[in-house]
PDB file of N, CA and C in Angstrom:
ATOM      1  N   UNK A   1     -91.543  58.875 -89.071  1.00  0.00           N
ATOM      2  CA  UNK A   1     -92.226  58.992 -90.331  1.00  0.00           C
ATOM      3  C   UNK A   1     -91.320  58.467 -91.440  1.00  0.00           C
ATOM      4  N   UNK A   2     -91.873  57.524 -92.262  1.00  0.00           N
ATOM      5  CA  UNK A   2     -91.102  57.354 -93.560  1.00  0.00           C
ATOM      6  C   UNK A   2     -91.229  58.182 -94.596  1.00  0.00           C
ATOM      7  N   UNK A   3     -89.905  58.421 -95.193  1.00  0.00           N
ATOM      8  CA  UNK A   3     -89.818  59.229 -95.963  1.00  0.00           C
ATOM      9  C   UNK A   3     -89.551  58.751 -97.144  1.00  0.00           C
ATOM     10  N   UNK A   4     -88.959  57.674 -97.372  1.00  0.00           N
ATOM     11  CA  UNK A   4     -88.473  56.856 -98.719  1.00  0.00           C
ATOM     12  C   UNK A   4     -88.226  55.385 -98.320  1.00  0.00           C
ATOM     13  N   UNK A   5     -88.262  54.377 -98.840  1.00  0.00           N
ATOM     14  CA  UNK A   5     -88.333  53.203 -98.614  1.00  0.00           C
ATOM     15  C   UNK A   5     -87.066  52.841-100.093  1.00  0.00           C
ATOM     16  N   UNK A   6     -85.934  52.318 -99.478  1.00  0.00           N
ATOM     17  CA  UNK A   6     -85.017  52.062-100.175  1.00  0.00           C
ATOM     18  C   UNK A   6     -83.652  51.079 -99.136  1.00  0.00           C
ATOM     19  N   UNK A   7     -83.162  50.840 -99.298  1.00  0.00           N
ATOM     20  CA  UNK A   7     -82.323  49.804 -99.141  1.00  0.00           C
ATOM     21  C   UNK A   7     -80.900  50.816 -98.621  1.00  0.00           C
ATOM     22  N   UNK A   8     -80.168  50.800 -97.642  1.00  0.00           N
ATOM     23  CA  UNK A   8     -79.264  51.623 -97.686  1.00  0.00           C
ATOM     24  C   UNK A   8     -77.904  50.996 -96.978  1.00  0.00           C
ATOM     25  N   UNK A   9     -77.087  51.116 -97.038  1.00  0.00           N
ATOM     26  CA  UNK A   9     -75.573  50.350 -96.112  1.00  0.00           C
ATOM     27  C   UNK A   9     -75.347  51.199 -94.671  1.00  0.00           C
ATOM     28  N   UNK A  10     -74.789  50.687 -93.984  1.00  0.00           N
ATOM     29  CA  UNK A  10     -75.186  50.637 -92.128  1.00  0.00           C
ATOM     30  C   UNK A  10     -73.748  52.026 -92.885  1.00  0.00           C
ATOM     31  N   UNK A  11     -73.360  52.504 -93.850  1.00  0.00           N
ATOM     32  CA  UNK A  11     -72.073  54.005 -93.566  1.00  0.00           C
ATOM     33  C   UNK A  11     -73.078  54.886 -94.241  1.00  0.00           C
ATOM     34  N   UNK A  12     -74.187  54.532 -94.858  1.00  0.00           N
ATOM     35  CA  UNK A  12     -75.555  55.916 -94.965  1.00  0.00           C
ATOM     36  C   UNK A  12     -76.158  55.539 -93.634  1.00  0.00           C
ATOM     37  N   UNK A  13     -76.842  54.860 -92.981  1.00  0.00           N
ATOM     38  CA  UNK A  13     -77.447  54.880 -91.686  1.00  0.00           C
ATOM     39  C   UNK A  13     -76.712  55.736 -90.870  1.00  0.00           C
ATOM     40  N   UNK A  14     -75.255  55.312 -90.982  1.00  0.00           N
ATOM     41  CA  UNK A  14     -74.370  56.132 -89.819  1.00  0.00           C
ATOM     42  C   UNK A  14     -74.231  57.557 -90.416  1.00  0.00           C
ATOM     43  N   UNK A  15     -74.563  57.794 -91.279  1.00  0.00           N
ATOM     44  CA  UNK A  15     -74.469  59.284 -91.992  1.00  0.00           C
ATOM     45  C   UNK A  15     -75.737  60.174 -91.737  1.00  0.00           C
ATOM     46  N   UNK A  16     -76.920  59.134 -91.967  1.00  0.00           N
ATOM     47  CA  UNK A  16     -78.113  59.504 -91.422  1.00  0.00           C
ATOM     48  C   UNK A  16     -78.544  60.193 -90.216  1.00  0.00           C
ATOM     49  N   UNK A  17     -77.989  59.026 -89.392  1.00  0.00           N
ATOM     50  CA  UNK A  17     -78.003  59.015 -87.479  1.00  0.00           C
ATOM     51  C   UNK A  17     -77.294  60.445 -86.968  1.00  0.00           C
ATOM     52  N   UNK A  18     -75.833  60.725 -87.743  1.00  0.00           N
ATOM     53  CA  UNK A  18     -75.023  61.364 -87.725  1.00  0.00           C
ATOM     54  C   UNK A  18     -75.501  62.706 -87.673  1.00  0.00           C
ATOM     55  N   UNK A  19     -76.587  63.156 -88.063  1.00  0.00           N
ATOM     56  CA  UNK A  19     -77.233  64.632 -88.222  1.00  0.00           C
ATOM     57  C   UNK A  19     -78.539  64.354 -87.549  1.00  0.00           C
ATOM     58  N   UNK A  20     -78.758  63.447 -87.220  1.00  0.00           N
ATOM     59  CA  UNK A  20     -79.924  63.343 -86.362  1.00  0.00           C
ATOM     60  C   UNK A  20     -79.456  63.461 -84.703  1.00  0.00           C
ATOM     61  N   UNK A  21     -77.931  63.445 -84.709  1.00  0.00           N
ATOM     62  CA  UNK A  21     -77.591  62.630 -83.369  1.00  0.00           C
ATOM     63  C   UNK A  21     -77.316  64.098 -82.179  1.00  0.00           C
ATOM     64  N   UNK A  22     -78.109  64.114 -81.071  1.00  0.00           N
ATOM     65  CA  UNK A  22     -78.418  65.182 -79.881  1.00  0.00           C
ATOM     66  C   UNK A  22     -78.064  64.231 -78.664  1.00  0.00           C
ATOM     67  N   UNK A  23     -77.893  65.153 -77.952  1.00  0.00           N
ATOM     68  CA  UNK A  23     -77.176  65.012 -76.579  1.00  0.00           C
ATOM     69  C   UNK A  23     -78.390  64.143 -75.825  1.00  0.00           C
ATOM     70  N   UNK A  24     -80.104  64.571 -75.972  1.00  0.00           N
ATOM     71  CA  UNK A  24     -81.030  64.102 -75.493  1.00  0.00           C
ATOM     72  C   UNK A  24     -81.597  63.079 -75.867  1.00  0.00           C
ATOM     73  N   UNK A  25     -81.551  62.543 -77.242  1.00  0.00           N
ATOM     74  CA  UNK A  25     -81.628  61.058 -78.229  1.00  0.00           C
ATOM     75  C   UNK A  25     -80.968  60.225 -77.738  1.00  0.00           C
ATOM     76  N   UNK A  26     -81.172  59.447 -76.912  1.00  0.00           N
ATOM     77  CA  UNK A  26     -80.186  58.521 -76.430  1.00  0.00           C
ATOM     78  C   UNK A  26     -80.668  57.134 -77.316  1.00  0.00           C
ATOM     79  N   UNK A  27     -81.748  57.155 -77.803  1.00  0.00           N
ATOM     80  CA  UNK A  27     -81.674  55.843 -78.606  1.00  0.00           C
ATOM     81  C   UNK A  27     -81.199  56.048 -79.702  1.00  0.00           C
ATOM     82  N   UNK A  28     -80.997  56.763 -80.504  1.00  0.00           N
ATOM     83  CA  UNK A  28     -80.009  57.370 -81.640  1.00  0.00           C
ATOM     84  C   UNK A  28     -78.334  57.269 -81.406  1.00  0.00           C
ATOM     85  N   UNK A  29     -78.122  57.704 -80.308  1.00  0.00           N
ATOM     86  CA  UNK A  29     -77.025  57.682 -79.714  1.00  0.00           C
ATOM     87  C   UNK A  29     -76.595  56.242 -79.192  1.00  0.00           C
ATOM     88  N   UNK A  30     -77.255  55.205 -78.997  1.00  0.00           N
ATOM     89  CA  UNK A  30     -76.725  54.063 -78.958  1.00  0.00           C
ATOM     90  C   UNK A  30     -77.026  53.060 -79.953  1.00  0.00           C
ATOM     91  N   UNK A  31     -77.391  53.775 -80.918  1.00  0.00           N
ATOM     92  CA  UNK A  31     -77.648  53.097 -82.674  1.00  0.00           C
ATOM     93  C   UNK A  31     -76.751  53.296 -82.721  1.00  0.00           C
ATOM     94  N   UNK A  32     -76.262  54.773 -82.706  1.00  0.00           N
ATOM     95  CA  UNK A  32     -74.942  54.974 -83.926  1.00  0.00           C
ATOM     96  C   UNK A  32     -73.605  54.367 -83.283  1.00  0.00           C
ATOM     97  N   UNK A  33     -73.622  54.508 -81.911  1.00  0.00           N
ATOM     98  CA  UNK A  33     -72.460  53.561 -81.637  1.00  0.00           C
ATOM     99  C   UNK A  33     -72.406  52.305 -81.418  1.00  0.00           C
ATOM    100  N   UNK A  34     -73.260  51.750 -81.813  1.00  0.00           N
ATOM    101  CA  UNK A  34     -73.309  50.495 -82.295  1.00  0.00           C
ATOM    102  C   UNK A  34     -72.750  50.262 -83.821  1.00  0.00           C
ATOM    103  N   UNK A  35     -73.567  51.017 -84.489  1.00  0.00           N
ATOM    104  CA  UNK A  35     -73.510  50.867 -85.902  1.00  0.00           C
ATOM    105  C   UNK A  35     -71.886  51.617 -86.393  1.00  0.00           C
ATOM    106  N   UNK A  36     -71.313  51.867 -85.479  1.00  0.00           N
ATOM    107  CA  UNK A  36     -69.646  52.168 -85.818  1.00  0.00           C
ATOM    108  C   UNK A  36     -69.021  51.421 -85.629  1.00  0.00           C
ATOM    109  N   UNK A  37     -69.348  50.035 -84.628  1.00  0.00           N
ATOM    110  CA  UNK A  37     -68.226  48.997 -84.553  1.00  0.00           C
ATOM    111  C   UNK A  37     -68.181  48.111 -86.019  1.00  0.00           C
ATOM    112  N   UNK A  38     -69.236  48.290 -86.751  1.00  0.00           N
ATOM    113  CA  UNK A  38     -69.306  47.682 -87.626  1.00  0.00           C
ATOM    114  C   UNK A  38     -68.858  48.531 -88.607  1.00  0.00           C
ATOM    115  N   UNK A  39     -68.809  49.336 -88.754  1.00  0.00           N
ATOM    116  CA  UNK A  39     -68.642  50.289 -90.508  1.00  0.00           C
ATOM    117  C   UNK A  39     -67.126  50.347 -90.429  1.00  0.00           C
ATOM    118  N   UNK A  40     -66.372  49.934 -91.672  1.00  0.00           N
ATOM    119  CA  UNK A  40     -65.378  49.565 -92.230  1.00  0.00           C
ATOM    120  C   UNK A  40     -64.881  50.789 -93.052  1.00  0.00           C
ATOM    121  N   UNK A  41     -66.171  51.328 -93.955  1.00  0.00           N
ATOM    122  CA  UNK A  41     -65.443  52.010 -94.758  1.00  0.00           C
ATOM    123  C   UNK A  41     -65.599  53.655 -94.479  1.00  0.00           C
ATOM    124  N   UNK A  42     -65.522  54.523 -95.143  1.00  0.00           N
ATOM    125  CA  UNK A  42     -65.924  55.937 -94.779  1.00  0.00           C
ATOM    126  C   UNK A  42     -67.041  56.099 -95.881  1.00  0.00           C
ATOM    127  N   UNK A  43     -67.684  57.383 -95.730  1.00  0.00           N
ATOM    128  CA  UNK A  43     -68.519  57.273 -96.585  1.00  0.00           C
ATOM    129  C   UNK A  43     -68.368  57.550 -97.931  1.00  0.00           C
ATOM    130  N   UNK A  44     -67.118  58.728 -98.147  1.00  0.00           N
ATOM    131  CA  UNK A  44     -66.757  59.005 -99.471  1.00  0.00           C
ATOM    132  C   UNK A  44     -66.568  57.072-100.499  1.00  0.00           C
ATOM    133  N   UNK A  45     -65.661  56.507 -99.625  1.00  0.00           N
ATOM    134  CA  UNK A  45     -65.653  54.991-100.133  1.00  0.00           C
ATOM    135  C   UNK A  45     -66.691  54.623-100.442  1.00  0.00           C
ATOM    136  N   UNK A  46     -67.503  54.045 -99.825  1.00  0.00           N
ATOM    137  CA  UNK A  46     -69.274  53.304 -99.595  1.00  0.00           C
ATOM    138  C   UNK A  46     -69.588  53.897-101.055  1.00  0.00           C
ATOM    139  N   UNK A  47     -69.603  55.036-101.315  1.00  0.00           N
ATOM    140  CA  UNK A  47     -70.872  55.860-102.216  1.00  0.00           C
ATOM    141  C   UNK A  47     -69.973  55.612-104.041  1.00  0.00           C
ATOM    142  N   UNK A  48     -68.427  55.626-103.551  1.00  0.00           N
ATOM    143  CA  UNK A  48     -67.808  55.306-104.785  1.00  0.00           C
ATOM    144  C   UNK A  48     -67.784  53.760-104.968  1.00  0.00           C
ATOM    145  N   UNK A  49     -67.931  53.090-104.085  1.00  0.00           N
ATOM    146  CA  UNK A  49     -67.752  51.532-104.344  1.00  0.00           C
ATOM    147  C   UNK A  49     -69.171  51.209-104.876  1.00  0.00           C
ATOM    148  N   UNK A  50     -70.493  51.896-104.538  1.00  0.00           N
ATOM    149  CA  UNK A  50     -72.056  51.785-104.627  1.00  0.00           C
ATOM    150  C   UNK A  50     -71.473  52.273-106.073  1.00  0.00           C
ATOM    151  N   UNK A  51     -71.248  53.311-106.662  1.00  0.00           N
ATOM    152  CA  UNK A  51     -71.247  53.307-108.038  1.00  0.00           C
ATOM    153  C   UNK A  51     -70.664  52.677-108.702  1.00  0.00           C
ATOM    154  N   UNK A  52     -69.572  52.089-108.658  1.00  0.00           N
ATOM    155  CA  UNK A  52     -68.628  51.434-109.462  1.00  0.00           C
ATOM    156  C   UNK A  52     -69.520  50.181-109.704  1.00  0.00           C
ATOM    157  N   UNK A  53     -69.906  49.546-108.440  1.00  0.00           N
ATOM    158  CA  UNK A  53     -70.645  48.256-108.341  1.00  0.00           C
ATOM    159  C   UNK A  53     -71.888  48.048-109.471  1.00  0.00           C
ATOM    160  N   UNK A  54     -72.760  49.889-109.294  1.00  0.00           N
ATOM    161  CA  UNK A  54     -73.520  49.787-109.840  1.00  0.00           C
ATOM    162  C   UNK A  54     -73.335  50.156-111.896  1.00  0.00           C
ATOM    163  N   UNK A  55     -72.169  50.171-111.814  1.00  0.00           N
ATOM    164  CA  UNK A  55     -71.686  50.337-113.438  1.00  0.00           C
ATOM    165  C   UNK A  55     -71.022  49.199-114.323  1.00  0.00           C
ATOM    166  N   UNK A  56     -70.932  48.206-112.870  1.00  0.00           N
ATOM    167  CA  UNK A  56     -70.546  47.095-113.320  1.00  0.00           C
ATOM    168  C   UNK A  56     -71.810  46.053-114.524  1.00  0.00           C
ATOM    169  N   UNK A  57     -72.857  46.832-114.105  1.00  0.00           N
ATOM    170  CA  UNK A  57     -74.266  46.464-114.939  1.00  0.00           C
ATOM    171  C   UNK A  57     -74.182  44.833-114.959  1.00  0.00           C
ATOM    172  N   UNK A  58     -74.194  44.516-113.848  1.00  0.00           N
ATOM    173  CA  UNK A  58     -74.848  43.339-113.629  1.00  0.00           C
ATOM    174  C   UNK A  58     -76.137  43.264-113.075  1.00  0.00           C
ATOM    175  N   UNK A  59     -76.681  42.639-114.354  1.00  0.00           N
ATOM    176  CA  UNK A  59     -78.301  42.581-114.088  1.00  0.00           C
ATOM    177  C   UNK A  59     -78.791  41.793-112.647  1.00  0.00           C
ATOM    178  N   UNK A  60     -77.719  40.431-112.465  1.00  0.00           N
ATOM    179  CA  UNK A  60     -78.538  39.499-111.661  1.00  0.00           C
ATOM    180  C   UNK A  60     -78.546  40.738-110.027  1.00  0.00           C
ATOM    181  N   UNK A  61     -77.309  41.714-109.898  1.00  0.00           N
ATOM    182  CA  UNK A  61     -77.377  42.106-108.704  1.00  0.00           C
ATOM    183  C   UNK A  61     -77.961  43.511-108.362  1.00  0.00           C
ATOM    184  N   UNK A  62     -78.945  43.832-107.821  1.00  0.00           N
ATOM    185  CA  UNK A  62     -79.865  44.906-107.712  1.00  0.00           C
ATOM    186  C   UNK A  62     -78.818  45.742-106.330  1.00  0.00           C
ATOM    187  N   UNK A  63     -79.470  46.475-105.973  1.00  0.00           N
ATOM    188  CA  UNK A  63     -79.605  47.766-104.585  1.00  0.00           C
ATOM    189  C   UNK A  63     -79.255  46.785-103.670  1.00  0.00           C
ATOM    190  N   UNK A  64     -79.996  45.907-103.415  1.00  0.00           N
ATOM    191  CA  UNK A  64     -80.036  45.200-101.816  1.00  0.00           C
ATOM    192  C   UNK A  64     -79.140  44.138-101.706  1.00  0.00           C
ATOM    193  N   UNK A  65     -78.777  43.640-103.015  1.00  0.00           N
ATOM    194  CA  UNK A  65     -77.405  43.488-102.840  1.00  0.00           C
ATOM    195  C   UNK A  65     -76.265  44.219-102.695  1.00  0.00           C
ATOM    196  N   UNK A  66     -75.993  45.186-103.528  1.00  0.00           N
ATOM    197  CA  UNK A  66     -74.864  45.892-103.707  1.00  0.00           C
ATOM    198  C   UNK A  66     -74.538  46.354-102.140  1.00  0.00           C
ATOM    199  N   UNK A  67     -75.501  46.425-101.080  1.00  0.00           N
ATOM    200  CA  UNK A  67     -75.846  47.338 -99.504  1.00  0.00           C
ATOM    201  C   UNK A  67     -75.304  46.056 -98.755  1.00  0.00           C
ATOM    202  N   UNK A  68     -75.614  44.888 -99.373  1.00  0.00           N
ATOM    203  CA  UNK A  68     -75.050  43.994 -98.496  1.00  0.00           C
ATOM    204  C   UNK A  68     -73.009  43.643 -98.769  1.00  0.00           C
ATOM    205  N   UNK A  69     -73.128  43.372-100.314  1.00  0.00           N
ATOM    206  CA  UNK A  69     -71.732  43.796-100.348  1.00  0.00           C
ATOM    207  C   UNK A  69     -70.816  44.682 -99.899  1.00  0.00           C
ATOM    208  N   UNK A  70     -71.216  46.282 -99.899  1.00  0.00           N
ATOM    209  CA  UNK A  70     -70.835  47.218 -99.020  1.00  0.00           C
ATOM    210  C   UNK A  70     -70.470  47.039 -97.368  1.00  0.00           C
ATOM    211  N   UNK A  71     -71.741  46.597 -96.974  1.00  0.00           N
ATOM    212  CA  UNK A  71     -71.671  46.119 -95.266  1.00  0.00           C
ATOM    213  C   UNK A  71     -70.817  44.962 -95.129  1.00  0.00           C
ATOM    214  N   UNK A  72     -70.620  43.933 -95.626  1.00  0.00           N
ATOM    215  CA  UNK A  72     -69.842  42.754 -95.128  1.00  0.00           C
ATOM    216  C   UNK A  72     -68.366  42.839 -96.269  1.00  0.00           C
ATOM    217  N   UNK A  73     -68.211  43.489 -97.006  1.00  0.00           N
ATOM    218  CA  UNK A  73     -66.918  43.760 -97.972  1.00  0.00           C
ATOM    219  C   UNK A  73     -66.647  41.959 -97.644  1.00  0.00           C
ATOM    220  N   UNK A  74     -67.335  41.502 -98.991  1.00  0.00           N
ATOM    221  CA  UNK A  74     -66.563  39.620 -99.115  1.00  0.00           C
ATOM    222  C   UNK A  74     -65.102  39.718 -99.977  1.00  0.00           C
ATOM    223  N   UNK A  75     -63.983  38.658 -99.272  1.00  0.00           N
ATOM    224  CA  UNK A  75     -62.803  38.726 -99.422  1.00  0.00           C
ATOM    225  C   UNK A  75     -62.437  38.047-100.634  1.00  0.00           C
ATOM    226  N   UNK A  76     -63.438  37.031-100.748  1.00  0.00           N
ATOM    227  CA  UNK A  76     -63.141  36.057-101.898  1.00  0.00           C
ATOM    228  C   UNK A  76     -64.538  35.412-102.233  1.00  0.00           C
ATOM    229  N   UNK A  77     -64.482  34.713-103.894  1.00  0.00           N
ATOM    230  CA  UNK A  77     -65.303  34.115-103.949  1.00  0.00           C
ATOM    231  C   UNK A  77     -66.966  33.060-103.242  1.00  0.00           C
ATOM    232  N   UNK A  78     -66.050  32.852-102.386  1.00  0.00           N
ATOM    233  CA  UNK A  78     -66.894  31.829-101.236  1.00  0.00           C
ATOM    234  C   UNK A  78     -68.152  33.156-100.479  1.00  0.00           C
ATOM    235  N   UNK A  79     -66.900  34.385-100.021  1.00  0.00           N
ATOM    236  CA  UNK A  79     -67.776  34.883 -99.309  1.00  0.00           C
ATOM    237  C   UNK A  79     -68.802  35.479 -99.519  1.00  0.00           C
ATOM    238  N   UNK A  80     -68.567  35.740-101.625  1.00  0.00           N
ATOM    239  CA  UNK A  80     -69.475  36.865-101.827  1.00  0.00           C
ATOM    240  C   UNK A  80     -71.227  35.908-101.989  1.00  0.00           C
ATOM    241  N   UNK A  81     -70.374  34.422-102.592  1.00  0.00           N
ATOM    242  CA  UNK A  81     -71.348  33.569-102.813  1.00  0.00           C
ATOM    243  C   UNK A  81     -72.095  33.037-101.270  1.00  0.00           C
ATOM    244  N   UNK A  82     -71.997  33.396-100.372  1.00  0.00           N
ATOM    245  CA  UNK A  82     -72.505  33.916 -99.082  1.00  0.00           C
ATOM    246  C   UNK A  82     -72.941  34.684 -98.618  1.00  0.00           C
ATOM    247  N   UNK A  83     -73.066  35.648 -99.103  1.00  0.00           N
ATOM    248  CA  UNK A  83     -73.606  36.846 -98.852  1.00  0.00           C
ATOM    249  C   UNK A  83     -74.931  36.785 -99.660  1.00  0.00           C
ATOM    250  N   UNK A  84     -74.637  36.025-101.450  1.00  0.00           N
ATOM    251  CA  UNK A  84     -75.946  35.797-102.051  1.00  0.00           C
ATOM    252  C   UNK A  84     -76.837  34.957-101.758  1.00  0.00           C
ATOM    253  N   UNK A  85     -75.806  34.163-100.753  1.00  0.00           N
ATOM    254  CA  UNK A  85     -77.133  32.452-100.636  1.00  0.00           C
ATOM    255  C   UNK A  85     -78.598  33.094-100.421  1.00  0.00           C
ATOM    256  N   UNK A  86     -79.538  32.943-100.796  1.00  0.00           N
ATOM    257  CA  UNK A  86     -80.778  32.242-100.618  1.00  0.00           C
ATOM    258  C   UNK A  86     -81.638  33.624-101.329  1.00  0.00           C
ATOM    259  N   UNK A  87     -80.752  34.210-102.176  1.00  0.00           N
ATOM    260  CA  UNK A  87     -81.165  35.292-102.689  1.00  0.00           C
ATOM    261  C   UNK A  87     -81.616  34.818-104.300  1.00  0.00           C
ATOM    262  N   UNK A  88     -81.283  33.493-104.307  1.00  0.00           N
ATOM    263  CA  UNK A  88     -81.620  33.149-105.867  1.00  0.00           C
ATOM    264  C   UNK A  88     -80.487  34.297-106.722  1.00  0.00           C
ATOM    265  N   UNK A  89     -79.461  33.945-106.690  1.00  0.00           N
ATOM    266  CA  UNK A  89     -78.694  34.630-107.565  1.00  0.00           C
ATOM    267  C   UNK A  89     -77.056  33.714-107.460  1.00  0.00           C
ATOM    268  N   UNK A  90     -76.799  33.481-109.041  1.00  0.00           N
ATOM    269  CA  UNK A  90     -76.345  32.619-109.629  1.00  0.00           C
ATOM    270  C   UNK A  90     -75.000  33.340-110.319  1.00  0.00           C
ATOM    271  N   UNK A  91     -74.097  33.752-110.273  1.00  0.00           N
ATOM    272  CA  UNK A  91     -72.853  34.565-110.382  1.00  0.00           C
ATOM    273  C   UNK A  91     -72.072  33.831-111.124  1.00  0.00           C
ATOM    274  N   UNK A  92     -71.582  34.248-112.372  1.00  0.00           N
ATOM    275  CA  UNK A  92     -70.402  33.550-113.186  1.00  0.00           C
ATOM    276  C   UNK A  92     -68.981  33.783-112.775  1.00  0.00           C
ATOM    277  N   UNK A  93     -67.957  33.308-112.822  1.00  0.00           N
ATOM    278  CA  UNK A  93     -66.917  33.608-112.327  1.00  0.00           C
ATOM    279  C   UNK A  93     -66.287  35.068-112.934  1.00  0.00           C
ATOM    280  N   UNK A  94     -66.668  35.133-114.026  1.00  0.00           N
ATOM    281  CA  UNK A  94     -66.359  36.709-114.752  1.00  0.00           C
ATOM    282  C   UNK A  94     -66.654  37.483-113.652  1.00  0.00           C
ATOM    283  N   UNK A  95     -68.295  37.115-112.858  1.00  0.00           N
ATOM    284  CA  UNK A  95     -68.938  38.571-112.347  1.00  0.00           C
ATOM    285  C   UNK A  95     -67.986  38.615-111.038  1.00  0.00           C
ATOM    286  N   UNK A  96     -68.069  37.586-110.897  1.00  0.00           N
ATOM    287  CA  UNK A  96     -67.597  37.212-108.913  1.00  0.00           C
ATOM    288  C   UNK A  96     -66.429  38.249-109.223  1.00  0.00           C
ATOM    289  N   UNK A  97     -65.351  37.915-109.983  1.00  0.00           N
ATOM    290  CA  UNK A  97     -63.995  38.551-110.345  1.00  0.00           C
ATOM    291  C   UNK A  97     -64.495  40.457-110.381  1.00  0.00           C
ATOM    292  N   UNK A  98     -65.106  40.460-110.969  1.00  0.00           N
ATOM    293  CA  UNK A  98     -65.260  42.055-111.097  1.00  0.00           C
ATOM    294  C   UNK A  98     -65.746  42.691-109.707  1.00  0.00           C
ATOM    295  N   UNK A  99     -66.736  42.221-108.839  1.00  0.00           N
ATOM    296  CA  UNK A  99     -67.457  42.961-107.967  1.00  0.00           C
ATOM    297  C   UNK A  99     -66.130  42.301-107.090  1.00  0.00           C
ATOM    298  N   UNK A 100     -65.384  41.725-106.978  1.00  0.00           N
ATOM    299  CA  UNK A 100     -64.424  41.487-106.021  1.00  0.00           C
ATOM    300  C   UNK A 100     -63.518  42.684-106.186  1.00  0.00           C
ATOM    301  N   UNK A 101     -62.823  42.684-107.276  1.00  0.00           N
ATOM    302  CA  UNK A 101     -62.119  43.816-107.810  1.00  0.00           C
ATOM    303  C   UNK A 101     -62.333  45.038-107.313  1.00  0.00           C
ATOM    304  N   UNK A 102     -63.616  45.759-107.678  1.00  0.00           N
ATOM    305  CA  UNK A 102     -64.496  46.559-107.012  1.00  0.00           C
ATOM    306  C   UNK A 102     -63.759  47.070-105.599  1.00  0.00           C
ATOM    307  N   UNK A 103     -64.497  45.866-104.473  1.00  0.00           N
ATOM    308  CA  UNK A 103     -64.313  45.887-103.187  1.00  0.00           C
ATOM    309  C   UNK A 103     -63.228  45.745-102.707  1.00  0.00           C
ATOM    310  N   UNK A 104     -62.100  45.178-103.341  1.00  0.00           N
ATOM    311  CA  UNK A 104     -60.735  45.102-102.932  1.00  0.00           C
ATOM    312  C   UNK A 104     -60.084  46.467-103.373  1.00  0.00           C
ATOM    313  N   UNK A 105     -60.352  47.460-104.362  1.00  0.00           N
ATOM    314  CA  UNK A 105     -59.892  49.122-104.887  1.00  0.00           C
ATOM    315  C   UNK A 105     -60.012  49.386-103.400  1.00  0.00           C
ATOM    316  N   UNK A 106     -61.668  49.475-102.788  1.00  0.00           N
ATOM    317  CA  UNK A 106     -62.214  50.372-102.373  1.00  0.00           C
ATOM    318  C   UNK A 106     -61.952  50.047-100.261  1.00  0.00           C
ATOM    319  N   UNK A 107     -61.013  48.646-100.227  1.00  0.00           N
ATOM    320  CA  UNK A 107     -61.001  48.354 -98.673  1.00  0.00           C
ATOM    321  C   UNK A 107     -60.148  49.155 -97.930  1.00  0.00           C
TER     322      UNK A 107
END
C-alpha cells in the first residue's frame, strides 16, 4: 500500500526496510542487503546533508535531485553535472561550489 509518494535516498529506504526487516521477508531481506553495498553514508549524515543542501535555496535543484546527490555523493564538478544531465538543469559555478562543499563536510 502507498502511503506517500515522495522521492527518498537508498539510507531512508535502508532505514525504511530496516524496521520492516523479519526473519520470514526474504524479499525485504535481500533488498536491504543489496541496498547496503551501496549506502555510503549513515543516516544521521544523509538527513543533515538533505538539509544543508536544502538551505542552500537553490531554486534550479528540487527533492529528486538533492536524493540523487545524496546516493551517488559527486566528487567534483563533472560529476555533479552528471548526475544532472538530462534533468534540464543548468548550474553556475557559484552553485556547483556550494552543493560540493555540502557533500564533501558530510563524506
Amino acid at each position: 500500500m502507498i502511503k506517500n509518494k515522495e522521492e527518498i535516498s537508498l539510507v531512508e529506504v535502508k532505514e525504511l526496510l530496516a524496521k520492516e526487516e523479519d526473519e520470514e521477508n526474504k524479499q525485504i531481506k535481500d533488498t536491504l542487503s543489496h541496498i547496503k553495498k551501496f549506502v555510503k553514508l549513515s543516516p544521521e549524515k544523509a538527513k543533515k546533508m538533505k538539509e544543508e543542501l536544502k538551505e542552500l535555496d537553490i531554486i534550479k535543484i528540487g527533492n529528486r535531485h538533492i536524493v540523487k546527490i545524496i546516493d551517488l555523493l559527486p566528487e567534483d564538478a563533472e560529476d555533479l553535472r552528471k548526475i544532472l544531465a538530462g534533468e534540464e538543469v543548468s548550474l553556475d559555478e557559484n552553485e556547483i561550489n556550494k552543493i560540493l562543499e555540502v557533500v564533501k563536510k558530510h563524506k
